[in-house]
Protein backbone atom coordinates (compact mmCIF):
# COMPACT_ATOMS: atom_id res chain seq x y z
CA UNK A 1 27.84 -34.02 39.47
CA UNK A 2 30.16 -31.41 41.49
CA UNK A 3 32.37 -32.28 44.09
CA UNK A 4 34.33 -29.39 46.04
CA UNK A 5 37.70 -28.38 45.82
CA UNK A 6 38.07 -27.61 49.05
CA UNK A 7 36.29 -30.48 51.53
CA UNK A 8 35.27 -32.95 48.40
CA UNK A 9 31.72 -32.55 49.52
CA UNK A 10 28.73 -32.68 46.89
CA UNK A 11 28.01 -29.39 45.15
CA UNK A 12 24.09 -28.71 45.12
CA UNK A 13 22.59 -26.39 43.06
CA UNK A 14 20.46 -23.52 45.36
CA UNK A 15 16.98 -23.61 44.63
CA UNK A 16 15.90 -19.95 43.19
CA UNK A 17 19.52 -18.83 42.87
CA UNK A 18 22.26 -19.05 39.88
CA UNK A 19 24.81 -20.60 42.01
CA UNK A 20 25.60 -23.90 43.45
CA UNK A 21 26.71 -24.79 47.78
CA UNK A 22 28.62 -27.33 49.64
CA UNK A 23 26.70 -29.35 51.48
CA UNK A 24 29.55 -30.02 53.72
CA UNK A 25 31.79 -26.60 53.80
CA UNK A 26 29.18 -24.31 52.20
CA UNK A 27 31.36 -22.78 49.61
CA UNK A 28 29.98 -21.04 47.03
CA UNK A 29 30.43 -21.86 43.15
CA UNK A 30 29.04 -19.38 40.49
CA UNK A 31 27.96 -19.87 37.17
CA UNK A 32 27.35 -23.84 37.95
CA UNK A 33 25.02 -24.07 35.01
CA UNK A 34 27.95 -23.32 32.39
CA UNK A 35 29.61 -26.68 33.37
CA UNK A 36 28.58 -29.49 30.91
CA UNK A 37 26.70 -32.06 32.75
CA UNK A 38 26.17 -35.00 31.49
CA UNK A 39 22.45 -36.21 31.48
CA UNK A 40 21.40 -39.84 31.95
CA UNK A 41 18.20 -41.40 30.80
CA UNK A 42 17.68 -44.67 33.18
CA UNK A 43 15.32 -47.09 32.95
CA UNK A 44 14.64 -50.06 34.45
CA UNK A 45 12.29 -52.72 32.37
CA UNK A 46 11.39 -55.35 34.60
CA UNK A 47 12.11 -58.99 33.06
CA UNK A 48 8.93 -61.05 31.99
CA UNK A 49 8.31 -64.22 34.28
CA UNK A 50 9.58 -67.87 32.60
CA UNK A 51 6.76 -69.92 32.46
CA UNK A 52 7.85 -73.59 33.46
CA UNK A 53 6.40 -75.21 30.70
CA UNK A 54 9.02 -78.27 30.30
CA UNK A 55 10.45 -76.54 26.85
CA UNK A 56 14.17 -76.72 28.31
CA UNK A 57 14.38 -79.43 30.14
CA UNK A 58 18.12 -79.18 31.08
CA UNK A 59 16.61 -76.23 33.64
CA UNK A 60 15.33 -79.20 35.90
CA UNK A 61 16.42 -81.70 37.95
CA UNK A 62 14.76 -84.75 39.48
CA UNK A 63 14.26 -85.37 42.94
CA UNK A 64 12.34 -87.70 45.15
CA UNK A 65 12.17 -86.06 48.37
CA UNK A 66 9.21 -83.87 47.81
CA UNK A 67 5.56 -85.08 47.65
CA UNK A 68 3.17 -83.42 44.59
CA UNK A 69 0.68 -81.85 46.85
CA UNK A 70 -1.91 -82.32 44.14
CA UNK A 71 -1.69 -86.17 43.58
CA UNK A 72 0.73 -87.96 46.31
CA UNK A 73 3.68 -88.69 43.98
CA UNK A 74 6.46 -88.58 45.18
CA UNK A 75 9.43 -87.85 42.19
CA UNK A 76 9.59 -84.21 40.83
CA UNK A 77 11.58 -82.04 38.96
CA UNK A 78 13.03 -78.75 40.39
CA UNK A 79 14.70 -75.56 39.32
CA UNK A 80 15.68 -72.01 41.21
CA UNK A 81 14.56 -68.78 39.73
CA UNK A 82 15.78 -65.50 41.12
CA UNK A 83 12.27 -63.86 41.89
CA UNK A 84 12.58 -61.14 44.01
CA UNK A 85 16.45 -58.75 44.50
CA UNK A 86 19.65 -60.41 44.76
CA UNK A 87 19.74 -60.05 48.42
CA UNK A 88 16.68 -62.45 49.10
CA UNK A 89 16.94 -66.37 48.65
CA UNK A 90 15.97 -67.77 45.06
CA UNK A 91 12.56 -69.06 45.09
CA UNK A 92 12.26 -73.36 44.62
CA UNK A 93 9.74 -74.60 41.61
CA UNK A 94 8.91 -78.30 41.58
CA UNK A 95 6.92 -79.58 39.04
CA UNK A 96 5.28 -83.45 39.76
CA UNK A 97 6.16 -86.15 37.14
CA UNK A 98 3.16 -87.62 37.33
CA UNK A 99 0.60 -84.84 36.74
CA UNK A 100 2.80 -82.09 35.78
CA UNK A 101 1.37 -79.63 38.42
CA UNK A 102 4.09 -77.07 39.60
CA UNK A 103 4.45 -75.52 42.71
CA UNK A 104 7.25 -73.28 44.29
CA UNK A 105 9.20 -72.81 47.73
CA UNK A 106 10.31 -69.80 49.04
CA UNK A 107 13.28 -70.54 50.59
């Protein structure tokens, strides 16, 4: 990436020609291509879902002010899990005591 000398605007190359612009000042830069430029490879490898199977059980907490919607009970354990971007609220996971069904709460 280019920046200008002149207005610090970004240098584009211009499609079909051998020289590069100013997108603010349009000023002209020849033999662009000679420059090394450095060529990044990014990927983005999306994390598998946890399944909430009760292997770490220092992830939950207990609580009894939910009800299981399956069977009435009314103790469960809960966790937060990050779901969707940082920006959004963690999503809620319960998981009944009694018949280990678990359900979420999007906050």
């Amino acid at each position: 990436m280019k920046f200008c000398d002149k207005c610090g605007g970004l240098v584009i190359p211009v499609k079909g020609q051998n020289f590069s612009q100013c997108r603010n000042c349009k000023t002209k830069y020849e033999n662009f291509e000679s420059e090394i430029v450095t060529e990044l490879n990014l990927t983005t490898e999306e994390e598998e879902i946890k399944i909430l199977d009760g292997s770490e059980p220092s992830d939950f907490r207990t609580t009894d002010s939910v009800t299981c919607p399956n069977c009435g009970h009314n103790k469960a354990e809960w966790t937060l899990r990050q779901m969707r971007s940082s920006d959004e609220p963690p999503t809620q996971f319960y998981r009944c005591l009694n018949c280990k069904r678990v359900w979420r709460v999007n906050r």
